[in-house]
Structure formats: structure tokens, C-alpha cells
N, C-alpha and C. Protein backbone atom coordinates (compact mmCIF):
# COMPACT_ATOMS: atom_id res chain seq x y z
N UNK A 1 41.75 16.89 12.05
CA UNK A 1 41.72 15.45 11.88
C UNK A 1 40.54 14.87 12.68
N UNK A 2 39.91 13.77 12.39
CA UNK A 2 38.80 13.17 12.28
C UNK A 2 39.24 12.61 13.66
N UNK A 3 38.18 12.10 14.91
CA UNK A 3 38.82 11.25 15.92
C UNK A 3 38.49 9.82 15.70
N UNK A 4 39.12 9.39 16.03
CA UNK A 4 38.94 7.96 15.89
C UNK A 4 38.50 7.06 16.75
N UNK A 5 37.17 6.01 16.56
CA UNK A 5 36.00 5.15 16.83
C UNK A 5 36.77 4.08 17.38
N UNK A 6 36.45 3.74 18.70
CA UNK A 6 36.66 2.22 19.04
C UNK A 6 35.59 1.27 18.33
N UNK A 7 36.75 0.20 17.73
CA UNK A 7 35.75 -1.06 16.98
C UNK A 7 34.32 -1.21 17.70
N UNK A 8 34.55 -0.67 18.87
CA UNK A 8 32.79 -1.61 19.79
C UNK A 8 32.07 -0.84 19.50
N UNK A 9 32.43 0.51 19.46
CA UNK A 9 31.40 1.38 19.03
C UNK A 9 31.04 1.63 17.78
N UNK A 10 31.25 0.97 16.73
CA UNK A 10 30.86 0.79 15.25
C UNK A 10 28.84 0.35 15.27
N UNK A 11 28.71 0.46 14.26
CA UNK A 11 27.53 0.36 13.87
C UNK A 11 27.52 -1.43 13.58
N UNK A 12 26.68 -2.21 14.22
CA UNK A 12 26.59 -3.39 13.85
C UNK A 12 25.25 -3.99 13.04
N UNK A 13 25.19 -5.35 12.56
CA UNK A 13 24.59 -5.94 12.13
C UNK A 13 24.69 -7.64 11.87
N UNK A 14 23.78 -8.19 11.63
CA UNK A 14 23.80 -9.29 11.11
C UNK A 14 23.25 -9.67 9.95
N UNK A 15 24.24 -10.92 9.29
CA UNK A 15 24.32 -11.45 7.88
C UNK A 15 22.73 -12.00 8.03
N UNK A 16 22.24 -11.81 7.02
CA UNK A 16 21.12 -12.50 6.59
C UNK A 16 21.46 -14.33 6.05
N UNK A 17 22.07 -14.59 5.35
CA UNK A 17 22.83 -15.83 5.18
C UNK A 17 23.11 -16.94 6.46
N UNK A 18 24.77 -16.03 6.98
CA UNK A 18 25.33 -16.90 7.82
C UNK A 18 24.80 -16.39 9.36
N UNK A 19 23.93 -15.50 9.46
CA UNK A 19 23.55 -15.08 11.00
C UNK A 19 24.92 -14.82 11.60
N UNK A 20 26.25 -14.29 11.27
CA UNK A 20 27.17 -13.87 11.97
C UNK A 20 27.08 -12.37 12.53
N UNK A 21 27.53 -11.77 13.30
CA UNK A 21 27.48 -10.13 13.24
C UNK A 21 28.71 -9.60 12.44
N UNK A 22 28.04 -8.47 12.28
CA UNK A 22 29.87 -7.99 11.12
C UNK A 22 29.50 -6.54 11.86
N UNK A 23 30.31 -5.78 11.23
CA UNK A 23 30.41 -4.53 11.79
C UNK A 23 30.52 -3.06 10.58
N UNK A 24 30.56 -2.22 10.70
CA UNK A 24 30.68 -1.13 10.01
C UNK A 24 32.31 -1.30 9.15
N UNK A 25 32.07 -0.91 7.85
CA UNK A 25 33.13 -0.75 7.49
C UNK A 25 33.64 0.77 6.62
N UNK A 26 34.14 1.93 6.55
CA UNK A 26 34.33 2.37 6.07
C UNK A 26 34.05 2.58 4.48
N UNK A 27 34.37 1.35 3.78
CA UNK A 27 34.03 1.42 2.12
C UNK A 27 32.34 1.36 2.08
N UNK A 28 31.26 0.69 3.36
CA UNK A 28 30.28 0.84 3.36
C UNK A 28 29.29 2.39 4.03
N UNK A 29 30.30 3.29 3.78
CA UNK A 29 30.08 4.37 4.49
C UNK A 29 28.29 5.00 4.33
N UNK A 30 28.07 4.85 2.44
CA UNK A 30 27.46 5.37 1.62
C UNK A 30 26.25 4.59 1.51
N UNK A 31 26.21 3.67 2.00
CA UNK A 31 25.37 2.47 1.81
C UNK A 31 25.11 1.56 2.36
N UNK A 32 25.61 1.71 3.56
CA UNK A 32 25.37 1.57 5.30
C UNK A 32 23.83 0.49 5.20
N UNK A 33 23.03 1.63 4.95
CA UNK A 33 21.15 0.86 5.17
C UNK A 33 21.19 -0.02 3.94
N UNK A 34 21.80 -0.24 3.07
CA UNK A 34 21.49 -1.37 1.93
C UNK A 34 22.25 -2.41 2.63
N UNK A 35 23.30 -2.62 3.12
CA UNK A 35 24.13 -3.79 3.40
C UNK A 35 23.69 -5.15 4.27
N UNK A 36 23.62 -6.57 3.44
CA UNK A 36 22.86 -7.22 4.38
C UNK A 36 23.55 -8.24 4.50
N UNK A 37 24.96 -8.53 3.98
CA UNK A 37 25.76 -9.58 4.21
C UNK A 37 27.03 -9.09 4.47
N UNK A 38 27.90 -9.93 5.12
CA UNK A 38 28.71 -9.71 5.77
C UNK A 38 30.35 -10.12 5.23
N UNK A 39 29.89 -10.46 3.49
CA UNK A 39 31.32 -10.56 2.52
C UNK A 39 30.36 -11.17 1.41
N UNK A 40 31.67 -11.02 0.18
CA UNK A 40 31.03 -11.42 -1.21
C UNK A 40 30.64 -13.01 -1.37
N UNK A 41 31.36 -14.00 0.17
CA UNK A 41 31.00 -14.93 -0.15
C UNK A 41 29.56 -15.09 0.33
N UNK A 42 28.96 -14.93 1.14
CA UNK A 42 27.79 -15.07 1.22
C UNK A 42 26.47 -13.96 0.70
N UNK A 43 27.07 -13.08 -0.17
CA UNK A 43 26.45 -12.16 -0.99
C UNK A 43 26.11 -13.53 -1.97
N UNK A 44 27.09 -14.40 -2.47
CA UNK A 44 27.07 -15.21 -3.57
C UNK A 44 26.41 -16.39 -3.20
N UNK A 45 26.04 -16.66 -1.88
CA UNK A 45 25.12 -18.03 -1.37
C UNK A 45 23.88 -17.61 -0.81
N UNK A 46 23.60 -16.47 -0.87
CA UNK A 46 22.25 -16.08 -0.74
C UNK A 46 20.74 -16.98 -1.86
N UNK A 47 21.15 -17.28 -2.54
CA UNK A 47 20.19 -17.88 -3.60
C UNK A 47 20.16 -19.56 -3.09
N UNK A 48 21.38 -20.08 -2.63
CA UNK A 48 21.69 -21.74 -1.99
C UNK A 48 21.26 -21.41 -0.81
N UNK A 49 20.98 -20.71 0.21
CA UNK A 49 20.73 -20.44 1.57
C UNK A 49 19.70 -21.25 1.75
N UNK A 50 18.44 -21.17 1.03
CA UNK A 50 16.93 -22.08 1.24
C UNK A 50 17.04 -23.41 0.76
N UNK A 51 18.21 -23.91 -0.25
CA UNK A 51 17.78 -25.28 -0.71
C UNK A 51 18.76 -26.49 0.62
């Protein structure tokens, strides 16, 4: 069995959008270096972000 990661020690980042930090998530295991927002809602306000 796999050991298990304290949350602090996750891989972090910040939203391009809302400038929040988010953190590693498992379903982003695969695709880690593409990920630049931090949920689908601001995946979806990325285009309103500049106006």
C-alpha cells in the first residue's frame, strides 16, 4: 500500500483567473503541468477575466 501525503506537502499552484492557490489533486495526476485553474468555474471565466 501506497503511503500517504500530508495536504502541505502536495504540489501547489495558482489560478491564473482568481490568483487563489489550489493544490494537487489526484484526478489531476496525468496532467499535473497542463492545469491552470483551480475549478470549472473559473476554467469558464477565463475569457471575462480581461473585460
Amino acid at each position: 500500500m501506497a503511503k500517504m501525503r500530508k495536504k502541505t506537502d502536495l504540489p501547489k499552484k495558482v489560478c491564473v483567473v482568481c490568483g487563489r492557490p489550489f493544490v494537487w489533486r489526484k484526478k489531476w495526476e496525468k496532467v499535473w503541468a497542463e492545469v491552470k485553474y483551480c475549478s470549472d468555474g473559473c476554467r469558464m471565466r477565463k475569457g471575462r477575466a480581461s473585460q
